[in-house]
PDB file of N, CA and C in Angstrom:
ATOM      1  N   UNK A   1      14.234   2.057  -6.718  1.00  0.00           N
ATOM      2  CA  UNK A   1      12.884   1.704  -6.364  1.00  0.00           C
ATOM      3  C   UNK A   1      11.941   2.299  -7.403  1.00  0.00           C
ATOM      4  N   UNK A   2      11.071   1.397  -7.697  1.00  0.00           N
ATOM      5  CA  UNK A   2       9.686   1.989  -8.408  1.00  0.00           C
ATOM      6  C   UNK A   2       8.746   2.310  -7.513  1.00  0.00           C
ATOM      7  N   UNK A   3       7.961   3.760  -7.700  1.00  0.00           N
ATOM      8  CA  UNK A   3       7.125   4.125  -7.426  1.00  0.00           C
ATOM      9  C   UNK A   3       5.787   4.046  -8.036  1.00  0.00           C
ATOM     10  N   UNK A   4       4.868   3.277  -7.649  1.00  0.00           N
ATOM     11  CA  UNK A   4       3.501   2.890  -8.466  1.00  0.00           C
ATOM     12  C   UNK A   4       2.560   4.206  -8.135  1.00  0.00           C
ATOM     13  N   UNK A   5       2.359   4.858  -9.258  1.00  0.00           N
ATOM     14  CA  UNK A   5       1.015   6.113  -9.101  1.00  0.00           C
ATOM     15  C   UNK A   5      -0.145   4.836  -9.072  1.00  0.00           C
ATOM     16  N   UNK A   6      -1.209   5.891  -8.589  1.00  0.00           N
ATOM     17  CA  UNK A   6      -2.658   5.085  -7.777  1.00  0.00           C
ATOM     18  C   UNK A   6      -2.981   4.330  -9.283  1.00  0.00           C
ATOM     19  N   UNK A   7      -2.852   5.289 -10.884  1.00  0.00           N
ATOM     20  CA  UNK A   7      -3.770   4.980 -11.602  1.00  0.00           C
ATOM     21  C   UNK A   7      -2.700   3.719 -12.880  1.00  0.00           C
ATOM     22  N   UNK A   8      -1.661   2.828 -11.900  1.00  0.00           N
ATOM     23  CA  UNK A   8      -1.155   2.065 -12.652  1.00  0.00           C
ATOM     24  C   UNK A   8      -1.783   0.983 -11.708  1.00  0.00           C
ATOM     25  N   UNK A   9      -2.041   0.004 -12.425  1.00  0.00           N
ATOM     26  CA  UNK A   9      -2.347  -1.425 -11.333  1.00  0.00           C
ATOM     27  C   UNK A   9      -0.956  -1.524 -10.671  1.00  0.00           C
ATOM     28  N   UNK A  10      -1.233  -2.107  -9.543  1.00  0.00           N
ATOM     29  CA  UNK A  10       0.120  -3.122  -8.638  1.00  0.00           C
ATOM     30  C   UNK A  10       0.510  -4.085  -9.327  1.00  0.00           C
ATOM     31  N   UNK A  11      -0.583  -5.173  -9.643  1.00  0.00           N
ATOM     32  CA  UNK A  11      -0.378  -6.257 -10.104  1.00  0.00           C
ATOM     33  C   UNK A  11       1.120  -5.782 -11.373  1.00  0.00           C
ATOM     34  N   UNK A  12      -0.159  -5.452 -12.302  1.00  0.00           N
ATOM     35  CA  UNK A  12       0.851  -5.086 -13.713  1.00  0.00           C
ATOM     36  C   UNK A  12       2.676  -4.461 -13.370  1.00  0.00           C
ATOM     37  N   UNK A  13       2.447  -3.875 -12.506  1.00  0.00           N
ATOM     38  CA  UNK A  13       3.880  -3.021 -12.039  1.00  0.00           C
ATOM     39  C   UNK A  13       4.444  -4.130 -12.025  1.00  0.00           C
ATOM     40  N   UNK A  14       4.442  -4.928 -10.937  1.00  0.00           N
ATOM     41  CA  UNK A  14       5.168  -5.992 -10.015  1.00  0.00           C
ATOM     42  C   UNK A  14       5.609  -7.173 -11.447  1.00  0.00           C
ATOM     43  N   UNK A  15       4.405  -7.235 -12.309  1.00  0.00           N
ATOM     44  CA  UNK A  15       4.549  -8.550 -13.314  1.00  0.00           C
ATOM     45  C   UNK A  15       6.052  -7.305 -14.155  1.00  0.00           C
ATOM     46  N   UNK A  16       5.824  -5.870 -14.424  1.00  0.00           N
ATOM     47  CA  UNK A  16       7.100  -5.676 -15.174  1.00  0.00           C
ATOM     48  C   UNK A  16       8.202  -5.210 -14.743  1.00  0.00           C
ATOM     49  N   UNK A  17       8.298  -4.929 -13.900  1.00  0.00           N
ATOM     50  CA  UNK A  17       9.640  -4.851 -13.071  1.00  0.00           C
ATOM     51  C   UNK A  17      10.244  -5.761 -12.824  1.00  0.00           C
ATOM     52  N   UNK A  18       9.320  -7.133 -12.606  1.00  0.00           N
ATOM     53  CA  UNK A  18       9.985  -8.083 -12.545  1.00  0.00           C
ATOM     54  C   UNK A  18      10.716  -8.123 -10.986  1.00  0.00           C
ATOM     55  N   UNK A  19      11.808  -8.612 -10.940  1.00  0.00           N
ATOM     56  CA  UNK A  19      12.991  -8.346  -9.790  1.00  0.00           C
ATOM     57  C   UNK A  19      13.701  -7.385  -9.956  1.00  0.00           C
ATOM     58  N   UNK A  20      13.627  -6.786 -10.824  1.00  0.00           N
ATOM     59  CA  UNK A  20      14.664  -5.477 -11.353  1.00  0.00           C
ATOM     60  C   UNK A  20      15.080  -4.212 -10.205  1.00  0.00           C
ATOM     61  N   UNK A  21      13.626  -4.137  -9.229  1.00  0.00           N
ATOM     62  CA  UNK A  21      13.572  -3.177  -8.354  1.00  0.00           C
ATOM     63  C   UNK A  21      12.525  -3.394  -7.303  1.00  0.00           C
ATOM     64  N   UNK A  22      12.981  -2.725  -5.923  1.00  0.00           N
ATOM     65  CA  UNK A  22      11.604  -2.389  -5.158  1.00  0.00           C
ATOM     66  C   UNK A  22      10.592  -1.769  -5.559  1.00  0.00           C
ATOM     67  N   UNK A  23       9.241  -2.373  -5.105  1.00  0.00           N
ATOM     68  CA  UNK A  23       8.194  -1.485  -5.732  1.00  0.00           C
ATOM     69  C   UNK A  23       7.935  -0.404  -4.446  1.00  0.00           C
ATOM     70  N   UNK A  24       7.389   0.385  -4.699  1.00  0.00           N
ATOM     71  CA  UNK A  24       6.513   1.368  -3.994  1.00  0.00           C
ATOM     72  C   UNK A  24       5.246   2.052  -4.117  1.00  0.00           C
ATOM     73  N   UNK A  25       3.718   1.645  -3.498  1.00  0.00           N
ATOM     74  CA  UNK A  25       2.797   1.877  -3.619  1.00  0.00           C
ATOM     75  C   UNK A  25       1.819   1.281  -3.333  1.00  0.00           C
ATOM     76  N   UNK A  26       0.188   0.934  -3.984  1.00  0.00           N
ATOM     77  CA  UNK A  26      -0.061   2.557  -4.499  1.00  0.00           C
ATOM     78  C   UNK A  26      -1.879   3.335  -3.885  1.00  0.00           C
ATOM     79  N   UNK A  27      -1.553   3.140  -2.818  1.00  0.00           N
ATOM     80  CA  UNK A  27      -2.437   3.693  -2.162  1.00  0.00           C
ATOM     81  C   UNK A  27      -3.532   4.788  -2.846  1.00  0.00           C
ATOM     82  N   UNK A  28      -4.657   4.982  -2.872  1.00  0.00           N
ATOM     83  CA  UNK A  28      -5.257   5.957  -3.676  1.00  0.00           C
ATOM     84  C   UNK A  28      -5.196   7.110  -2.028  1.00  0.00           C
ATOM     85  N   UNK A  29      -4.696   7.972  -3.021  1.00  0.00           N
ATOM     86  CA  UNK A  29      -4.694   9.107  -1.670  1.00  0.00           C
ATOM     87  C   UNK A  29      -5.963   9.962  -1.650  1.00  0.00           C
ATOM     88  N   UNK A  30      -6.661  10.171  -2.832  1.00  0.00           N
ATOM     89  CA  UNK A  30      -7.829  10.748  -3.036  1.00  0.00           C
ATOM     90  C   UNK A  30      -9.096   9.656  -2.373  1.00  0.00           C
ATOM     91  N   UNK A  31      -9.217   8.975  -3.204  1.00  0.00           N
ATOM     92  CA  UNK A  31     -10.507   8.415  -2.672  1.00  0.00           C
ATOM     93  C   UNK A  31     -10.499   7.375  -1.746  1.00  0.00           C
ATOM     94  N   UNK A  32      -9.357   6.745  -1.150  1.00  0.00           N
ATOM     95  CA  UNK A  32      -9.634   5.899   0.264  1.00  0.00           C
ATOM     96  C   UNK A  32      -9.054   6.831   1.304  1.00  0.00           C
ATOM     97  N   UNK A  33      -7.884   7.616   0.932  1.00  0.00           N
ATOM     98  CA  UNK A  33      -7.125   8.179   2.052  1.00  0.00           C
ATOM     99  C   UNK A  33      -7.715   9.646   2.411  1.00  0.00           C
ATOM    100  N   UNK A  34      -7.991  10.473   1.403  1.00  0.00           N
ATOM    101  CA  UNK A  34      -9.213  11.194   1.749  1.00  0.00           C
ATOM    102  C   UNK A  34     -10.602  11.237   1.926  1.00  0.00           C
ATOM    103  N   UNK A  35     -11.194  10.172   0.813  1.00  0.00           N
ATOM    104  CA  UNK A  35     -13.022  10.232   1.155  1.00  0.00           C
ATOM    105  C   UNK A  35     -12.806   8.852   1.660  1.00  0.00           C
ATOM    106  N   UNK A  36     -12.614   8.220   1.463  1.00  0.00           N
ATOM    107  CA  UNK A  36     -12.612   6.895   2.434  1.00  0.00           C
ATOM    108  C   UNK A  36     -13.232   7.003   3.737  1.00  0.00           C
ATOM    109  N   UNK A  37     -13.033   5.329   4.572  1.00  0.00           N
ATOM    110  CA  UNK A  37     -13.391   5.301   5.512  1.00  0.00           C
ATOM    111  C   UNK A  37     -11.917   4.656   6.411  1.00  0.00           C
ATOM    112  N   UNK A  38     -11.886   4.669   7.331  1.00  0.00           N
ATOM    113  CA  UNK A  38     -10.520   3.651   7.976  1.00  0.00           C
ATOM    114  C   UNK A  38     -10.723   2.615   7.691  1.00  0.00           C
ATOM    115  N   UNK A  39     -12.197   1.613   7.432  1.00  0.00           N
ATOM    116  CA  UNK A  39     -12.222   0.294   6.775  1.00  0.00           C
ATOM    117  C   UNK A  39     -11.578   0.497   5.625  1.00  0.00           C
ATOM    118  N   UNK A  40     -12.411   1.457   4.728  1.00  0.00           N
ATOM    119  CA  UNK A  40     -11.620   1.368   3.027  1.00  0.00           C
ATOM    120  C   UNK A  40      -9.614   1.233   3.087  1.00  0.00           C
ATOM    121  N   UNK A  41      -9.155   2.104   4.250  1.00  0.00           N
ATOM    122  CA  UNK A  41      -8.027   2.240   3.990  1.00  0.00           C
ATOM    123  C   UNK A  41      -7.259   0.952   4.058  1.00  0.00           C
ATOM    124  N   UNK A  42      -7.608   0.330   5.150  1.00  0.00           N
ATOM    125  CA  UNK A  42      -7.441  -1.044   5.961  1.00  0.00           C
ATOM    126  C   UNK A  42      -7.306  -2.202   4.774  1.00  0.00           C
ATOM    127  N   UNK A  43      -8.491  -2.296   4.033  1.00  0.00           N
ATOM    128  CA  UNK A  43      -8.852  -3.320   2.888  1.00  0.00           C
ATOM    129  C   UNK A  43      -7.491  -3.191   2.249  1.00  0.00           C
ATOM    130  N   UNK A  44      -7.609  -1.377   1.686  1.00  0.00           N
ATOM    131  CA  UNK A  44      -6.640  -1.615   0.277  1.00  0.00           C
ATOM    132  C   UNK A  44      -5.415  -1.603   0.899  1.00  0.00           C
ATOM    133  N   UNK A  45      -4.718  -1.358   1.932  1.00  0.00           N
ATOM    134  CA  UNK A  45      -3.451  -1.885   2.306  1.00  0.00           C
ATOM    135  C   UNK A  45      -3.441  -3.103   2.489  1.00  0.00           C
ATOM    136  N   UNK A  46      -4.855  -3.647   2.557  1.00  0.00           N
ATOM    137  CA  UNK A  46      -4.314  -5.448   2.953  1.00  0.00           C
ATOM    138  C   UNK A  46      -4.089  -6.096   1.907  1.00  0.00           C
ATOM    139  N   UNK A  47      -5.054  -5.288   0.665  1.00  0.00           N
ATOM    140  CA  UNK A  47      -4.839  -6.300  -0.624  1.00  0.00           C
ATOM    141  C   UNK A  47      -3.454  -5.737  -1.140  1.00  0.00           C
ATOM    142  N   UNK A  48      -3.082  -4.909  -1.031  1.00  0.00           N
ATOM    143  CA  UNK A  48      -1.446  -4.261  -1.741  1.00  0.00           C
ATOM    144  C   UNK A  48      -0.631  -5.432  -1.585  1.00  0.00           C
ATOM    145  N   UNK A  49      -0.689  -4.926   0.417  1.00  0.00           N
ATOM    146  CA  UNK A  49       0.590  -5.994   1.105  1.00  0.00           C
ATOM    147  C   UNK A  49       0.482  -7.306   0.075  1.00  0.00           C
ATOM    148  N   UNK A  50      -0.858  -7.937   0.143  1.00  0.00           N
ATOM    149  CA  UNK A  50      -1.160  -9.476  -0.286  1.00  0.00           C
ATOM    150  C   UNK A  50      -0.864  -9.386  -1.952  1.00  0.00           C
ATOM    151  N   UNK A  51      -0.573  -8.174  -2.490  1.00  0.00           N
ATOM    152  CA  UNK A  51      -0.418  -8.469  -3.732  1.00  0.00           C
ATOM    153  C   UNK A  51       1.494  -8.612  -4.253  1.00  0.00           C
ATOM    154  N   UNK A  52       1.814  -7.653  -3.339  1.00  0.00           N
ATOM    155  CA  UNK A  52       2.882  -7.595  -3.650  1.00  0.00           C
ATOM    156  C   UNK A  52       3.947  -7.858  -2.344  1.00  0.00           C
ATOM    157  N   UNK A  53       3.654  -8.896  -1.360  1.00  0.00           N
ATOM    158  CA  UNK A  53       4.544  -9.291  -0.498  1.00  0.00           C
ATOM    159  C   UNK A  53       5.744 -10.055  -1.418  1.00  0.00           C
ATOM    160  N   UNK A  54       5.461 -10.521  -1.992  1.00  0.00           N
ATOM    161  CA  UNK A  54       6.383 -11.825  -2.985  1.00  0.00           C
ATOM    162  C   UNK A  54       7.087 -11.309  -3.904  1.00  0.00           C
ATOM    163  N   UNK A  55       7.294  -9.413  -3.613  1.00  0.00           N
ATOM    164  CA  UNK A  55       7.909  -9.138  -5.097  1.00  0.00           C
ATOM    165  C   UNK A  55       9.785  -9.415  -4.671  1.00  0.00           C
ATOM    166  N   UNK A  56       9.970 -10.027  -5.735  1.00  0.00           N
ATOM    167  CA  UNK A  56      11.370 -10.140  -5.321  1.00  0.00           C
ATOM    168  C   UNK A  56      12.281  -9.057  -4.738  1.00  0.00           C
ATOM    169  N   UNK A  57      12.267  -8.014  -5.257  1.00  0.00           N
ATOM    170  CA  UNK A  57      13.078  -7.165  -4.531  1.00  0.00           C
ATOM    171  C   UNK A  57      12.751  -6.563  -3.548  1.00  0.00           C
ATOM    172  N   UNK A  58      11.357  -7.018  -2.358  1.00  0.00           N
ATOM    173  CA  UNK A  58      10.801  -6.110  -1.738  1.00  0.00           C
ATOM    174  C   UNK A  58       9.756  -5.128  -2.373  1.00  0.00           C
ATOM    175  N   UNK A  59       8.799  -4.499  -1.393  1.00  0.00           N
ATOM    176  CA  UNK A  59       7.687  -3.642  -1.628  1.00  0.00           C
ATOM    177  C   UNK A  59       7.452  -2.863  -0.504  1.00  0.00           C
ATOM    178  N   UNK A  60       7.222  -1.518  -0.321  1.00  0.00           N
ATOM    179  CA  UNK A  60       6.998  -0.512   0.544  1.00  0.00           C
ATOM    180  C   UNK A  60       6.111  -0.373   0.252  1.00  0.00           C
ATOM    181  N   UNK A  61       4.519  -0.329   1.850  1.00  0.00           N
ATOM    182  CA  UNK A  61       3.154   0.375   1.427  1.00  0.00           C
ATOM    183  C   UNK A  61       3.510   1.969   1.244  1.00  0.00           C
ATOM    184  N   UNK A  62       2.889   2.500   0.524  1.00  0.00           N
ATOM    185  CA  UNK A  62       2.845   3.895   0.656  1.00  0.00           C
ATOM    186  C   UNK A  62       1.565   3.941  -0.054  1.00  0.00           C
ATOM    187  N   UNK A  63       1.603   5.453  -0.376  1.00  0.00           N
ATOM    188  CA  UNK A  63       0.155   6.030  -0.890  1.00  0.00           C
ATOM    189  C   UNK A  63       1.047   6.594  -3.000  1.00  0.00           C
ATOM    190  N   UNK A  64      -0.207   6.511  -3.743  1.00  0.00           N
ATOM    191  CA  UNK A  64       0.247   6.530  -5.477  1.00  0.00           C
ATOM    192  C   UNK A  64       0.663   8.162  -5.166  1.00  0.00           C
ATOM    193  N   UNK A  65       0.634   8.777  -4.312  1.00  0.00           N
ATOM    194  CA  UNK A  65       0.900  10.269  -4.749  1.00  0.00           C
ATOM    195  C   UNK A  65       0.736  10.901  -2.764  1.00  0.00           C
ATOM    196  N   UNK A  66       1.376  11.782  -3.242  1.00  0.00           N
ATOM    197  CA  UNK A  66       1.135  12.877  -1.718  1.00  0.00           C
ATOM    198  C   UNK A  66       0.038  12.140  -1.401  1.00  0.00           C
ATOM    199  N   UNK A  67      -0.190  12.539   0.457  1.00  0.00           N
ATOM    200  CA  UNK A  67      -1.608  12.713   1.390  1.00  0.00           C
ATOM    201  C   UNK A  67      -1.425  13.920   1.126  1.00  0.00           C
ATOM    202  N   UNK A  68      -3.002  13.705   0.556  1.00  0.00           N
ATOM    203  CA  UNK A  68      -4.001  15.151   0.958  1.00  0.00           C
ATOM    204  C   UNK A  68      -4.077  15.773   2.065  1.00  0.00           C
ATOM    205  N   UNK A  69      -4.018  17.101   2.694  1.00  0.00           N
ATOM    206  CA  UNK A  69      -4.122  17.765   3.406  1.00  0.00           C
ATOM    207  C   UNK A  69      -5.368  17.480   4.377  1.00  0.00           C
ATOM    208  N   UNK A  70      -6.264  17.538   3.694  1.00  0.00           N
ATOM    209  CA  UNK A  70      -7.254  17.189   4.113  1.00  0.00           C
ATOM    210  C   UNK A  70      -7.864  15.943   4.496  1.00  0.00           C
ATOM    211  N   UNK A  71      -6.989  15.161   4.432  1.00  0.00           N
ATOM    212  CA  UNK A  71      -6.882  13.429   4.940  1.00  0.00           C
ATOM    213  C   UNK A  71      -7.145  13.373   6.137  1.00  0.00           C
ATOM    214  N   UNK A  72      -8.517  12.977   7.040  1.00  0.00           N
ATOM    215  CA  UNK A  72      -8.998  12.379   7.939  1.00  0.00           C
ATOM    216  C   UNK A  72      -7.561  11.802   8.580  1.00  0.00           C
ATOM    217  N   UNK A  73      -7.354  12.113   9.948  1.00  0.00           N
ATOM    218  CA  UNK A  73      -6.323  11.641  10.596  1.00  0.00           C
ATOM    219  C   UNK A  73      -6.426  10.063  11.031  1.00  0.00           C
ATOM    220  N   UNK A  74      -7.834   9.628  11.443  1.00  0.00           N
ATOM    221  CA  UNK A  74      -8.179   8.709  11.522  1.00  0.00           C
ATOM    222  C   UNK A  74      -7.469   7.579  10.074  1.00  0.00           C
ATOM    223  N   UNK A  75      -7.403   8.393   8.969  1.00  0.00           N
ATOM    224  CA  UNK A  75      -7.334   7.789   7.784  1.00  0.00           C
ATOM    225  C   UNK A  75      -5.917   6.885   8.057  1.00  0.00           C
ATOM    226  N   UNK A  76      -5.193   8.124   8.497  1.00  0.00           N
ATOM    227  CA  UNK A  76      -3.573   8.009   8.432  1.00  0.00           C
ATOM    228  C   UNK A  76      -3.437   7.132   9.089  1.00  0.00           C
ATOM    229  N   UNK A  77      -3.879   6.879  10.424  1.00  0.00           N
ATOM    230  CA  UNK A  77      -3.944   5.879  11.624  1.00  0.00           C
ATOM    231  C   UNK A  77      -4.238   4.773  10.793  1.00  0.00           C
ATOM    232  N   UNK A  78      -5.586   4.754  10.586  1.00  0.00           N
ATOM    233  CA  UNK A  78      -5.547   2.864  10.197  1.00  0.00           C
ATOM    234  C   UNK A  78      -4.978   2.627   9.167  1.00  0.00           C
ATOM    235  N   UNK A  79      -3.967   3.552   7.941  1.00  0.00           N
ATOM    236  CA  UNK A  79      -2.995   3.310   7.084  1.00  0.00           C
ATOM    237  C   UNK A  79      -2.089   2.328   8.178  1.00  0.00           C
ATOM    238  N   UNK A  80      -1.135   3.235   8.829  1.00  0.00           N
ATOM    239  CA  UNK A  80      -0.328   2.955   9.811  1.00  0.00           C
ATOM    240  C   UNK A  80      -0.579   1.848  10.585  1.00  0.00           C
ATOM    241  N   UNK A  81      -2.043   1.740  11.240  1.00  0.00           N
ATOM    242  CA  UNK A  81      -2.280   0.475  12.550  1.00  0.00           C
ATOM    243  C   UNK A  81      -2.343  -1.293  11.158  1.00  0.00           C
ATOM    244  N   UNK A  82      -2.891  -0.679  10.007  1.00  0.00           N
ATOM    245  CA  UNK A  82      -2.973  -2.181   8.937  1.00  0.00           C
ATOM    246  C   UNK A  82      -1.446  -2.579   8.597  1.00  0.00           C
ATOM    247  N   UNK A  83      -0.667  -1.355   8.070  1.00  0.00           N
ATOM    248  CA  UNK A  83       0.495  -1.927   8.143  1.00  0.00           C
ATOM    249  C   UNK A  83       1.339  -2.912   9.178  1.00  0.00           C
ATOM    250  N   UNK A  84       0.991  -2.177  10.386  1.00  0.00           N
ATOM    251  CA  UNK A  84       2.057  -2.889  11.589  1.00  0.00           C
ATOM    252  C   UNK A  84       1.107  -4.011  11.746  1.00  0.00           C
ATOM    253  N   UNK A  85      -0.288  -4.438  11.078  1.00  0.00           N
ATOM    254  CA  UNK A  85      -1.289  -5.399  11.675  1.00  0.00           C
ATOM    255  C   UNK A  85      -0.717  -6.756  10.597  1.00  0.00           C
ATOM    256  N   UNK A  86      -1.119  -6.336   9.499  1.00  0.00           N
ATOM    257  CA  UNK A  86      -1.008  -7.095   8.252  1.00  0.00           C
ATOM    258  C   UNK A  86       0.377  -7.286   8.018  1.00  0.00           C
ATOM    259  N   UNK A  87       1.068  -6.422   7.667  1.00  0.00           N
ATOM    260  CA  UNK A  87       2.377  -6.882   7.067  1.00  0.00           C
ATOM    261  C   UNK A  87       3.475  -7.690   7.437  1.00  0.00           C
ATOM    262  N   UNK A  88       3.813  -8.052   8.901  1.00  0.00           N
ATOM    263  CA  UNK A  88       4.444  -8.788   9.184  1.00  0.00           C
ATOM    264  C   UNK A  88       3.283 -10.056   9.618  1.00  0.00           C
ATOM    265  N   UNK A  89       2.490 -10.503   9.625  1.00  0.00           N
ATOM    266  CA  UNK A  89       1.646 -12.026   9.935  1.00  0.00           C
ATOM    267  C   UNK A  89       1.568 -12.126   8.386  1.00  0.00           C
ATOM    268  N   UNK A  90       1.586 -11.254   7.144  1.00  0.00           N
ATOM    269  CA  UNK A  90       1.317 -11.799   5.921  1.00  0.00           C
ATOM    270  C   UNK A  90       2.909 -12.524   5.626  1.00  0.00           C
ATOM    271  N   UNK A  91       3.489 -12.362   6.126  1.00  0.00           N
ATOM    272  CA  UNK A  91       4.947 -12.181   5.555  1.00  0.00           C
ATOM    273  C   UNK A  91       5.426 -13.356   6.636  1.00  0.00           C
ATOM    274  N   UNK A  92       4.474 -13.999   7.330  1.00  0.00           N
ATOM    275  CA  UNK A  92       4.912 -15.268   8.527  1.00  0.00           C
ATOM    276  C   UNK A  92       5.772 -14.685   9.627  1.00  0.00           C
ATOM    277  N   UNK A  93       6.130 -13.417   9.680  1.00  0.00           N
ATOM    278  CA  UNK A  93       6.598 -13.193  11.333  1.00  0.00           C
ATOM    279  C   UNK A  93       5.669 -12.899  12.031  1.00  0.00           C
ATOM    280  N   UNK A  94       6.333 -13.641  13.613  1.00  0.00           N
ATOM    281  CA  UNK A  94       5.786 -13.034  14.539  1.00  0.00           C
ATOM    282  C   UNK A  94       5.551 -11.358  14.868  1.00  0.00           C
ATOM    283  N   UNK A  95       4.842 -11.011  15.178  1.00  0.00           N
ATOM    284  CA  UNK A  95       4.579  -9.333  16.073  1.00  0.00           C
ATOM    285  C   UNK A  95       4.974  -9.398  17.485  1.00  0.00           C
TER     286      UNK A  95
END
């Protein structure tokens, strides 16, 4: 699996990996997952999922680096509630 840090695009990852591997990422853990809002977090997991549902080998949301300590719990939650919201209706299954 590739792991995407926050400060590589998704896009670009996904175009060079190609099928070669799962991607993984890349959540900014600093500025949506810590100063953020639960909207901000919500958005950029939706555009990830939507960027990289189609990568051939699969894609895991995660965050480009550790959660901050100091990460609003709320944060973590709507990480977590967008995933189980978005990722399977982007991907055509039922919930």
């Amino acid at each position: 699996m590739l792991s995407v840090d926050v400060k590589v695009p998704l896009l670009r990852a996904k175009e060079l990996a190609g099928g070669a591997v799962p991607l993984i990422g890349n959540v900014d853990p600093i500025n949506t997952m810590m100063l953020g809002t639960p909207e901000d977090v919500r958005s950029e997991v939706m555009r990830d999922i939507a960027d990289c549902a189609d990568s051939p080998n699969g894609y895991i949301v995660s965050t480009g680096c550790d959660i901050p300590v100091d990460a609003p719990i709320e944060n973590i939650y709507a990480f977590m509630d967008a995933v189980r919201e978005y990722g399977p209706t982007h991907l055509g299954e039922k919930k």
